[in-house]
Structures are given as C-alpha cells and as structure tokens.
PDB file of N, CA and C in Angstrom:
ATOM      1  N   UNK A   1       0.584 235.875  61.808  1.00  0.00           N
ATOM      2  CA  UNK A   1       1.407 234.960  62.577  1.00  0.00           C
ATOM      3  C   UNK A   1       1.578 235.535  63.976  1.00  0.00           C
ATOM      4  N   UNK A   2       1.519 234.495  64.850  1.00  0.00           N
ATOM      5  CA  UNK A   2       1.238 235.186  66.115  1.00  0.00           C
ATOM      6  C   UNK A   2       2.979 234.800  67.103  1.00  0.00           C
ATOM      7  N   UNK A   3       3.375 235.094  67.815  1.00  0.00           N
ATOM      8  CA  UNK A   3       4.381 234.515  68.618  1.00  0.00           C
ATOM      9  C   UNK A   3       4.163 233.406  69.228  1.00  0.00           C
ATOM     10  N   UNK A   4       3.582 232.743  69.161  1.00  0.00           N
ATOM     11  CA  UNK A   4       3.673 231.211  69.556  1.00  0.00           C
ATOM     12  C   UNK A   4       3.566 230.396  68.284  1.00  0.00           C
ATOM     13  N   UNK A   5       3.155 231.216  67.206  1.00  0.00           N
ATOM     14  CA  UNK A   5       3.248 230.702  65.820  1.00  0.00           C
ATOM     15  C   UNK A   5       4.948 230.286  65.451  1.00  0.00           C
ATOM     16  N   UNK A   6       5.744 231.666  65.556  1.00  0.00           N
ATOM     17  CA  UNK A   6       6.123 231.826  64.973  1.00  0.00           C
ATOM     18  C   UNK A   6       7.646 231.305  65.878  1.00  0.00           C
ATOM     19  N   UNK A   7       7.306 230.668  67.278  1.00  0.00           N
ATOM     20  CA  UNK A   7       7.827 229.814  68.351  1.00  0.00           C
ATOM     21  C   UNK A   7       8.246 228.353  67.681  1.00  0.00           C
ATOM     22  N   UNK A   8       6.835 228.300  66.938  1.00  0.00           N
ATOM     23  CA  UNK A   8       6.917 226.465  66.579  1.00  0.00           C
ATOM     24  C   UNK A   8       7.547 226.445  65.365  1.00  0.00           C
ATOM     25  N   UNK A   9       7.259 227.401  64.531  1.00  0.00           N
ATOM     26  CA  UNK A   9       8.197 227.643  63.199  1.00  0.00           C
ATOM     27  C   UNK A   9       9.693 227.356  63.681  1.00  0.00           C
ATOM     28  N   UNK A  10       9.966 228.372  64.141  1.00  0.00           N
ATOM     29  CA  UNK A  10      11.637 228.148  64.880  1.00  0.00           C
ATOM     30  C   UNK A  10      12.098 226.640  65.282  1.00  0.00           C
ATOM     31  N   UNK A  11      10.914 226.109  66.071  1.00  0.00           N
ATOM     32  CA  UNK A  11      11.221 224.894  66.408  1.00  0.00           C
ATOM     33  C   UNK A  11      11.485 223.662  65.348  1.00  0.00           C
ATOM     34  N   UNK A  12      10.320 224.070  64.385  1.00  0.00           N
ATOM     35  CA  UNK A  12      10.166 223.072  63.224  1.00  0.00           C
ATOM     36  C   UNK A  12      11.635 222.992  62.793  1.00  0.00           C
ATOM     37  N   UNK A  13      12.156 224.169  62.058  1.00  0.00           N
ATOM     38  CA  UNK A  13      13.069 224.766  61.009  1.00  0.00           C
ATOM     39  C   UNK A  13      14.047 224.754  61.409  1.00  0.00           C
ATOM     40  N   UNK A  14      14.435 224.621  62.822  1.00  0.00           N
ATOM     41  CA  UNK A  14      15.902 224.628  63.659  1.00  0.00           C
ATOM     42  C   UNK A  14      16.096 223.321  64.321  1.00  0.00           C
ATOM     43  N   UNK A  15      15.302 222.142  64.362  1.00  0.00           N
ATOM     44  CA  UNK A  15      15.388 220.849  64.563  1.00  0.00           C
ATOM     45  C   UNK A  15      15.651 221.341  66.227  1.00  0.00           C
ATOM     46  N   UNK A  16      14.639 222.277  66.774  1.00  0.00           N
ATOM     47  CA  UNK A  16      14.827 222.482  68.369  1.00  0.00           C
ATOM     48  C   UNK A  16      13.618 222.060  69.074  1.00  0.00           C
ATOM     49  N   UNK A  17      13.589 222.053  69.890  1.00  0.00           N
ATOM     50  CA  UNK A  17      12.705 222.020  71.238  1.00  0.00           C
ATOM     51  C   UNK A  17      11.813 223.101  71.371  1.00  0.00           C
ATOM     52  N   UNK A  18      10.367 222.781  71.986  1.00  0.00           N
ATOM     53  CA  UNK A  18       9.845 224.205  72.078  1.00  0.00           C
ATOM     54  C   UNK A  18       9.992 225.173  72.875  1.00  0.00           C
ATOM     55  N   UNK A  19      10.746 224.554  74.116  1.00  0.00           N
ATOM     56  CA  UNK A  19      11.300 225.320  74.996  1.00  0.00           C
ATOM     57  C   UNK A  19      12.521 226.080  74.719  1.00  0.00           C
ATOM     58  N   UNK A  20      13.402 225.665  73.878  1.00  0.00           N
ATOM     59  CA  UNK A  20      14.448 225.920  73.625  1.00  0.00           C
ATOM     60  C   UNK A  20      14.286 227.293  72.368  1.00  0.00           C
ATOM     61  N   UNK A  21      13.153 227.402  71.632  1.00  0.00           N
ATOM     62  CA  UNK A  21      12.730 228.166  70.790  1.00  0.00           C
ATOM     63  C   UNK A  21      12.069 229.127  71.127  1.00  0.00           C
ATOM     64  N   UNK A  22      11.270 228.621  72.156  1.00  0.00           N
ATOM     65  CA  UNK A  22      10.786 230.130  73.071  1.00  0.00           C
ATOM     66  C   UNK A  22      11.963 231.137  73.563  1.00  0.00           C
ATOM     67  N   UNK A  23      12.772 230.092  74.045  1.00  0.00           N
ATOM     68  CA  UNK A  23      13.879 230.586  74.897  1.00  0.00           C
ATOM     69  C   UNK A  23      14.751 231.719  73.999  1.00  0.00           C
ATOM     70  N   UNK A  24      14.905 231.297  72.308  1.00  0.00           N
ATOM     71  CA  UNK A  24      15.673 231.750  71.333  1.00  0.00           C
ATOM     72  C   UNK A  24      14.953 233.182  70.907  1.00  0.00           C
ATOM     73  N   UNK A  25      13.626 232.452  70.394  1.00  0.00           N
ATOM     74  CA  UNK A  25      12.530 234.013  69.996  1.00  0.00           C
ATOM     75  C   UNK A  25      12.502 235.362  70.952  1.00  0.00           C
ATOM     76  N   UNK A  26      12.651 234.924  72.525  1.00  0.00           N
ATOM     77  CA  UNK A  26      12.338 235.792  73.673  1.00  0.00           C
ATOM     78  C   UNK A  26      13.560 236.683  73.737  1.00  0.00           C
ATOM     79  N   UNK A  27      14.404 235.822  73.693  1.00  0.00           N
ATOM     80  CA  UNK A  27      15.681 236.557  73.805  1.00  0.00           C
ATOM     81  C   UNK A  27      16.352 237.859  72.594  1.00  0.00           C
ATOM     82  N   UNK A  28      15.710 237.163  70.989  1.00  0.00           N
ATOM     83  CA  UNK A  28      16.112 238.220  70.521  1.00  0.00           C
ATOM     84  C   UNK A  28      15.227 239.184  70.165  1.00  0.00           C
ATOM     85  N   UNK A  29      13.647 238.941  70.860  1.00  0.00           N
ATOM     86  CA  UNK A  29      12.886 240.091  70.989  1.00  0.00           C
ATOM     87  C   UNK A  29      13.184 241.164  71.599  1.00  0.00           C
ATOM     88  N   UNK A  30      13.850 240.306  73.390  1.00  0.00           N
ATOM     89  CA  UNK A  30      14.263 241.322  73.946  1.00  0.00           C
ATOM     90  C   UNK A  30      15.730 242.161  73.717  1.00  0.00           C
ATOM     91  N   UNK A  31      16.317 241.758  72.547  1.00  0.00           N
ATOM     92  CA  UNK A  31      17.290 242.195  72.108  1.00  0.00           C
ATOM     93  C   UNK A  31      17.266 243.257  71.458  1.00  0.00           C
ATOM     94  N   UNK A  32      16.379 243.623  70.360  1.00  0.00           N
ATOM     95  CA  UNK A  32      15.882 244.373  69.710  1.00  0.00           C
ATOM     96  C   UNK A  32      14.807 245.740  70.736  1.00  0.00           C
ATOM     97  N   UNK A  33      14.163 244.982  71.247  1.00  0.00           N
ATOM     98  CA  UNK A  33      13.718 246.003  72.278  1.00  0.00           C
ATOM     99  C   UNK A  33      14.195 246.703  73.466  1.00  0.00           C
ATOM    100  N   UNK A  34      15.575 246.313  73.717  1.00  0.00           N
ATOM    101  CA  UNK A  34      16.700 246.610  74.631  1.00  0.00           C
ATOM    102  C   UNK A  34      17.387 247.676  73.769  1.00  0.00           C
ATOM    103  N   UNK A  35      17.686 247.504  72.642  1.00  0.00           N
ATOM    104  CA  UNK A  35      18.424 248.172  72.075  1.00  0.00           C
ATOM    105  C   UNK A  35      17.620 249.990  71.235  1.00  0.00           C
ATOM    106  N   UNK A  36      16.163 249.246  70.903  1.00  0.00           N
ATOM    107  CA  UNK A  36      15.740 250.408  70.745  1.00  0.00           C
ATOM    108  C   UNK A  36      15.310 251.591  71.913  1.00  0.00           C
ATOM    109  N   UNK A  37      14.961 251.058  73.169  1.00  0.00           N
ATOM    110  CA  UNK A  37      15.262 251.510  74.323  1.00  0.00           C
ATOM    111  C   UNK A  37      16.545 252.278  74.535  1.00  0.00           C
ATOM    112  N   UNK A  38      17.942 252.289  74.187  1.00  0.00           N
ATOM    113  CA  UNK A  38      18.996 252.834  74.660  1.00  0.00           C
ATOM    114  C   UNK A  38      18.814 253.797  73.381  1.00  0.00           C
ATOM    115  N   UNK A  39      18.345 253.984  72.419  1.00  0.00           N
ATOM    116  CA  UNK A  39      18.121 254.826  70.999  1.00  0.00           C
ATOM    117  C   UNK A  39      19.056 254.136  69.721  1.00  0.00           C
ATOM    118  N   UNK A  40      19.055 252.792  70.175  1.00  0.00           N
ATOM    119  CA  UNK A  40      20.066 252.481  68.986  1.00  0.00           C
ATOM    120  C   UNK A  40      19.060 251.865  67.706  1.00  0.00           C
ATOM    121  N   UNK A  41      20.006 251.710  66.553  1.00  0.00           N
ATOM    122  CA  UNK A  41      18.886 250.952  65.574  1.00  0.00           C
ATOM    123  C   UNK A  41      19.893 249.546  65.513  1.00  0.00           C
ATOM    124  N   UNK A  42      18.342 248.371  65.103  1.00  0.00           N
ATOM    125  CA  UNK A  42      18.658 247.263  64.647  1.00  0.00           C
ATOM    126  C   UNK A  42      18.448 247.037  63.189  1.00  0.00           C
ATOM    127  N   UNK A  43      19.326 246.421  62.729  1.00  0.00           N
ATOM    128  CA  UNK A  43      19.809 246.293  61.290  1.00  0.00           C
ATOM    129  C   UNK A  43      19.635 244.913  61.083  1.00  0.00           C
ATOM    130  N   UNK A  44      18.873 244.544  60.609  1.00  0.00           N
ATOM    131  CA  UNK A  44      19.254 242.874  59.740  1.00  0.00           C
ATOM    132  C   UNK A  44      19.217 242.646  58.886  1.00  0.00           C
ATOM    133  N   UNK A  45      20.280 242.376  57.773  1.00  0.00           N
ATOM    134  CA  UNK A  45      20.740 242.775  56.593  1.00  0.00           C
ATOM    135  C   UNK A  45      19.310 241.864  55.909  1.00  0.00           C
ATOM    136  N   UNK A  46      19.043 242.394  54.594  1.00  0.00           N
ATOM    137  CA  UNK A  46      17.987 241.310  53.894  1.00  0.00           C
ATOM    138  C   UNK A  46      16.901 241.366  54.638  1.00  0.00           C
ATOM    139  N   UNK A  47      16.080 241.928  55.649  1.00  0.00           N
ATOM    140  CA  UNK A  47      14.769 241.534  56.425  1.00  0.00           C
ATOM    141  C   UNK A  47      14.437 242.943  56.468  1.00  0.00           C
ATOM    142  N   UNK A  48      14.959 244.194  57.242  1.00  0.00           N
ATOM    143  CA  UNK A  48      14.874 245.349  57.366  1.00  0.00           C
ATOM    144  C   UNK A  48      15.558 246.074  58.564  1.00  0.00           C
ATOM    145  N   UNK A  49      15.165 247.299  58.925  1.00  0.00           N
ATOM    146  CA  UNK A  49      15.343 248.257  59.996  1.00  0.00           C
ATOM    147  C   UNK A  49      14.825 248.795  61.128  1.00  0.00           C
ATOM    148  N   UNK A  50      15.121 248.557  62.456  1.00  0.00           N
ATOM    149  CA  UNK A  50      13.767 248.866  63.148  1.00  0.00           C
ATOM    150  C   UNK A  50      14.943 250.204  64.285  1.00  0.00           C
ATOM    151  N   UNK A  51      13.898 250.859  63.863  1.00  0.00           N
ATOM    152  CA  UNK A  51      14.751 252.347  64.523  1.00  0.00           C
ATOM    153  C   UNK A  51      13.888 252.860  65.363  1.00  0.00           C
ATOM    154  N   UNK A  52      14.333 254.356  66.446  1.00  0.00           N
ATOM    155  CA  UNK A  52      13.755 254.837  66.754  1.00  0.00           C
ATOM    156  C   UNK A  52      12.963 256.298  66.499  1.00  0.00           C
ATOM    157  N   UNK A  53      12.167 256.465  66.051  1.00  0.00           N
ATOM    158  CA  UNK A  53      11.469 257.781  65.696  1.00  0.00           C
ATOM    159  C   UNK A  53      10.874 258.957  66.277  1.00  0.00           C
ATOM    160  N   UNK A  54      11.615 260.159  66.316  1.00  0.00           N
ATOM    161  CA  UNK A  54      11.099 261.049  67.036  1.00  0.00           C
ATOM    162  C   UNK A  54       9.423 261.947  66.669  1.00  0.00           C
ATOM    163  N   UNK A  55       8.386 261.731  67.358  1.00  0.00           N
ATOM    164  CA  UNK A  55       7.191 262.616  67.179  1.00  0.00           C
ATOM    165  C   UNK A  55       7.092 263.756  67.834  1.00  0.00           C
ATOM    166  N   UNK A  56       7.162 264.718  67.161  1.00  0.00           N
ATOM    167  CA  UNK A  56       7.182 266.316  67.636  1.00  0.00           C
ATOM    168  C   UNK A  56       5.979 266.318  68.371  1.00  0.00           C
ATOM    169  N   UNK A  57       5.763 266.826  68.599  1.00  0.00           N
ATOM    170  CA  UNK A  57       4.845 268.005  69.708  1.00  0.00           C
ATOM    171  C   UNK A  57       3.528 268.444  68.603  1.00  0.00           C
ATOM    172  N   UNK A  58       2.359 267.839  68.903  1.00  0.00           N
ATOM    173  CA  UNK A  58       1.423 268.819  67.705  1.00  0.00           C
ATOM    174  C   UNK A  58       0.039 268.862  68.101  1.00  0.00           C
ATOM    175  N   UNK A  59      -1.009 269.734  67.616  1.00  0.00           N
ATOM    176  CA  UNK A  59      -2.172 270.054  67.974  1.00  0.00           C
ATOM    177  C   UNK A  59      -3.298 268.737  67.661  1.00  0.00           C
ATOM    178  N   UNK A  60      -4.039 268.875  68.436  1.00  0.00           N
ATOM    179  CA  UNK A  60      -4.976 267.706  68.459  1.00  0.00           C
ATOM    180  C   UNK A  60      -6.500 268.017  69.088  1.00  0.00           C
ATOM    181  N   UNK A  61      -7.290 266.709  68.761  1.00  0.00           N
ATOM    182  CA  UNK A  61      -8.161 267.015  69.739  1.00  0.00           C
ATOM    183  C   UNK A  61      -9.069 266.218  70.155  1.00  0.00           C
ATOM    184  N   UNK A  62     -10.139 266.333  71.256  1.00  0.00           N
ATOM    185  CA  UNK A  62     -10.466 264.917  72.254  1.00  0.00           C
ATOM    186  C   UNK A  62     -11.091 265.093  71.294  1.00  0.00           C
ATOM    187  N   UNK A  63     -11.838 263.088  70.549  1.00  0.00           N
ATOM    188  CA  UNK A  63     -12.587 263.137  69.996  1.00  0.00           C
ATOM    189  C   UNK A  63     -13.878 262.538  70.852  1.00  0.00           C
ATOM    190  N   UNK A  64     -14.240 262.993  72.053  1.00  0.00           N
ATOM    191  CA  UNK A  64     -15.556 262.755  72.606  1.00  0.00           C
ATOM    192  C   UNK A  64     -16.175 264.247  73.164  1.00  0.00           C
ATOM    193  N   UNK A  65     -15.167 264.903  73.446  1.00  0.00           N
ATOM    194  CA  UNK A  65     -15.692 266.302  73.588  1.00  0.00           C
ATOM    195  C   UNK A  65     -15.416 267.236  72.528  1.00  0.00           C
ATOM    196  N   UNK A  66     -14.342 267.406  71.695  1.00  0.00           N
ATOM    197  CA  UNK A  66     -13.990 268.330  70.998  1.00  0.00           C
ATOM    198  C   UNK A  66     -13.165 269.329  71.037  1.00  0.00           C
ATOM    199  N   UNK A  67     -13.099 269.358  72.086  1.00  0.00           N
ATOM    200  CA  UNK A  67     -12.040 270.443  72.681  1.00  0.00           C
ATOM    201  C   UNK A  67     -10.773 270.087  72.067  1.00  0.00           C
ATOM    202  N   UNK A  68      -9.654 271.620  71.950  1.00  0.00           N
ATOM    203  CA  UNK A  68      -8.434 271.248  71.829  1.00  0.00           C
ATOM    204  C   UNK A  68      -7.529 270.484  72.724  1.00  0.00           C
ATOM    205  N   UNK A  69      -6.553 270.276  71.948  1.00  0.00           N
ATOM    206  CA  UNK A  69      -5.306 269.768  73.250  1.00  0.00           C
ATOM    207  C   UNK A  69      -4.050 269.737  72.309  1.00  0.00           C
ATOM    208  N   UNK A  70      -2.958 269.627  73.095  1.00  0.00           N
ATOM    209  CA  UNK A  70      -1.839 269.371  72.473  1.00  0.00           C
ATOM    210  C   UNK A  70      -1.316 267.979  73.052  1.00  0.00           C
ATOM    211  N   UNK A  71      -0.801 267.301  71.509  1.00  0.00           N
ATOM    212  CA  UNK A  71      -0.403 265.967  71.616  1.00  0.00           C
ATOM    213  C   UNK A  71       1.134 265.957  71.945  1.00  0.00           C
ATOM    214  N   UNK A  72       1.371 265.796  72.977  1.00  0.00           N
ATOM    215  CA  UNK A  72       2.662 265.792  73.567  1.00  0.00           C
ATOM    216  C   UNK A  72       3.960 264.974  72.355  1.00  0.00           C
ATOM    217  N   UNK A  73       5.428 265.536  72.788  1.00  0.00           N
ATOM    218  CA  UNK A  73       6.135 264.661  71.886  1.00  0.00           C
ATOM    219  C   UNK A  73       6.139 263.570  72.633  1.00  0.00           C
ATOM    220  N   UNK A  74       6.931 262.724  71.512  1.00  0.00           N
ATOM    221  CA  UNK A  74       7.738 260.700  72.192  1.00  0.00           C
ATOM    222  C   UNK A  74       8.256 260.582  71.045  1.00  0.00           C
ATOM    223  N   UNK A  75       9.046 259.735  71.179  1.00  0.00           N
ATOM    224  CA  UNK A  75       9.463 258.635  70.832  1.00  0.00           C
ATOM    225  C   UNK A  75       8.635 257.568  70.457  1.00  0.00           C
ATOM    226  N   UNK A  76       8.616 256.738  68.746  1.00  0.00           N
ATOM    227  CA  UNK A  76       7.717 255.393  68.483  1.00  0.00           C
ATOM    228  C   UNK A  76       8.597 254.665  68.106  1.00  0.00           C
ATOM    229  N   UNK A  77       8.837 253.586  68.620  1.00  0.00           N
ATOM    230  CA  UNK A  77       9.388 252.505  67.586  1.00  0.00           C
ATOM    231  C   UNK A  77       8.857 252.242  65.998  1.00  0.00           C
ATOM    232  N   UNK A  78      10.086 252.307  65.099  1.00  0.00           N
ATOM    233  CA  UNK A  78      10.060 252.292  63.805  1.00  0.00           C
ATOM    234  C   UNK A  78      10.355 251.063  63.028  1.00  0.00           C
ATOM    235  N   UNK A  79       9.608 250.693  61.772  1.00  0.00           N
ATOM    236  CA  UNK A  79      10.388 249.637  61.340  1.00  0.00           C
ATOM    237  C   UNK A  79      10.063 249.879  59.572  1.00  0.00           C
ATOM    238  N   UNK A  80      11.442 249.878  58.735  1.00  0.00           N
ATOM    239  CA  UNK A  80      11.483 250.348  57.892  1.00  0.00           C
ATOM    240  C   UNK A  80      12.007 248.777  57.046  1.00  0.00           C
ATOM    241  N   UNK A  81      11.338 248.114  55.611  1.00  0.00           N
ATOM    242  CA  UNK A  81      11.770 246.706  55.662  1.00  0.00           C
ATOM    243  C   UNK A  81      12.879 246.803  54.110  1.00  0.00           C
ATOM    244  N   UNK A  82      13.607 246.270  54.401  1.00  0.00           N
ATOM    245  CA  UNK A  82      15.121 245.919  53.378  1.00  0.00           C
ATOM    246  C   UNK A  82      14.064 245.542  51.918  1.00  0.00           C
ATOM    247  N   UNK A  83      14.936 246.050  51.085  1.00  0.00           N
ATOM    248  CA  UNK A  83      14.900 245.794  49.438  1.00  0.00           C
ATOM    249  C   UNK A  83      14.513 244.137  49.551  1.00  0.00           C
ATOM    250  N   UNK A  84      15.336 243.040  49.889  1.00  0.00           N
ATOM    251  CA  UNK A  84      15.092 241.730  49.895  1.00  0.00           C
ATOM    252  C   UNK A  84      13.522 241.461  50.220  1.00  0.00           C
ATOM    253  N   UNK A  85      13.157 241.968  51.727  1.00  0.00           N
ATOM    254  CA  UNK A  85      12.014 241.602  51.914  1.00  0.00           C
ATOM    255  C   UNK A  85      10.886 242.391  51.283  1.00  0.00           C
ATOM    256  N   UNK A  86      11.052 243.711  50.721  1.00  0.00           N
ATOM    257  CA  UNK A  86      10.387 244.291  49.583  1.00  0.00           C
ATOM    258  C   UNK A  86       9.938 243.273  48.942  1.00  0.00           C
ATOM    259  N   UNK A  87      10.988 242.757  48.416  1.00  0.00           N
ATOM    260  CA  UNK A  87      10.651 241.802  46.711  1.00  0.00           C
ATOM    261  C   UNK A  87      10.280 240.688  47.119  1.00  0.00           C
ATOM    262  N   UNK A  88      10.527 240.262  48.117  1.00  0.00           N
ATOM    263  CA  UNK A  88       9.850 239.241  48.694  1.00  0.00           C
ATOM    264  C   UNK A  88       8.507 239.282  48.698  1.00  0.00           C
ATOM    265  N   UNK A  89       7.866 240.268  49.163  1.00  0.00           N
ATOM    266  CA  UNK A  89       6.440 240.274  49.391  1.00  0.00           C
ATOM    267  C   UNK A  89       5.943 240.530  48.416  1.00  0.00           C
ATOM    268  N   UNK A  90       6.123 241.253  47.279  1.00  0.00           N
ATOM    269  CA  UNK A  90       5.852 241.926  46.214  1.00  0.00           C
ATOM    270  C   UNK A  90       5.383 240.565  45.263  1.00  0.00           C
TER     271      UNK A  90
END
C-alpha cells in the first residue's frame, strides 16, 4: 500500500474529500515524525510502537574495495507492532 493508496482509503472510510484526507494522512505523518525527531515515542494503542533506536558505533567494511572502516553511531527510527496487530496478521 502506497500513500496515495492509503490517502483514498481514508477518504473512502471517513466519508471525506481527497483533499481533505491528504490533508489528515500528512499531518499525522508529520506528527509521528516530529515527535520521533525530539526522541519521543509514539504509541497507538492496538496498532503498535514507533520509537527511537540507538546504533552504536561498529566495525565494517567497503564492499567495493574491502578495506576496513568504522560504521559511525545514529539514531534509526523504530517500529515495534502491538499484540492486536500481531494477531491480526497472523
């Protein structure tokens, strides 16, 4: 499902507009991505968890030359999914 898929879904299912559903989807994308940005987690009860995850610092290496390197740390966005949507998919 792609985001313009999942635009018209909203629209279908919420008796909205497609503008008005873009407008809805965008906003709580950027809600979630605002928030994992400041290091917070989003919670939606029944669907899942989308947190932020720290990646240490670790050894690596180019795979066109071979040589070593070290893979710097970051930060990845995480998403961990609720018991409901477990069994859902299951």
């Amino acid at each position: 499902m792609t985001k313009n898929d999942l635009i018209a879904l909203v629209a279908k299912k919420a008796n909205l507009t497609n503008k008005a559903s873009r407008e809805a989807v965008t906003h709580f994308l950027n809600g979630v991505r605002d928030s994992l940005k400041r290091g917070e987690k989003v919670v939606i009860t029944g669907f899942g968890t989308f947190s932020v995850r720290k990646r240490a610092q670790r050894p690596g290496r180019n795979p066109k030359t071979g040589e070593k390197i070290i893979i710097a740390a970051r930060n990845a966005p995480g998403f961990t999914p609720g018991k409901t949507l477990k069994k859902a998919v299951k």
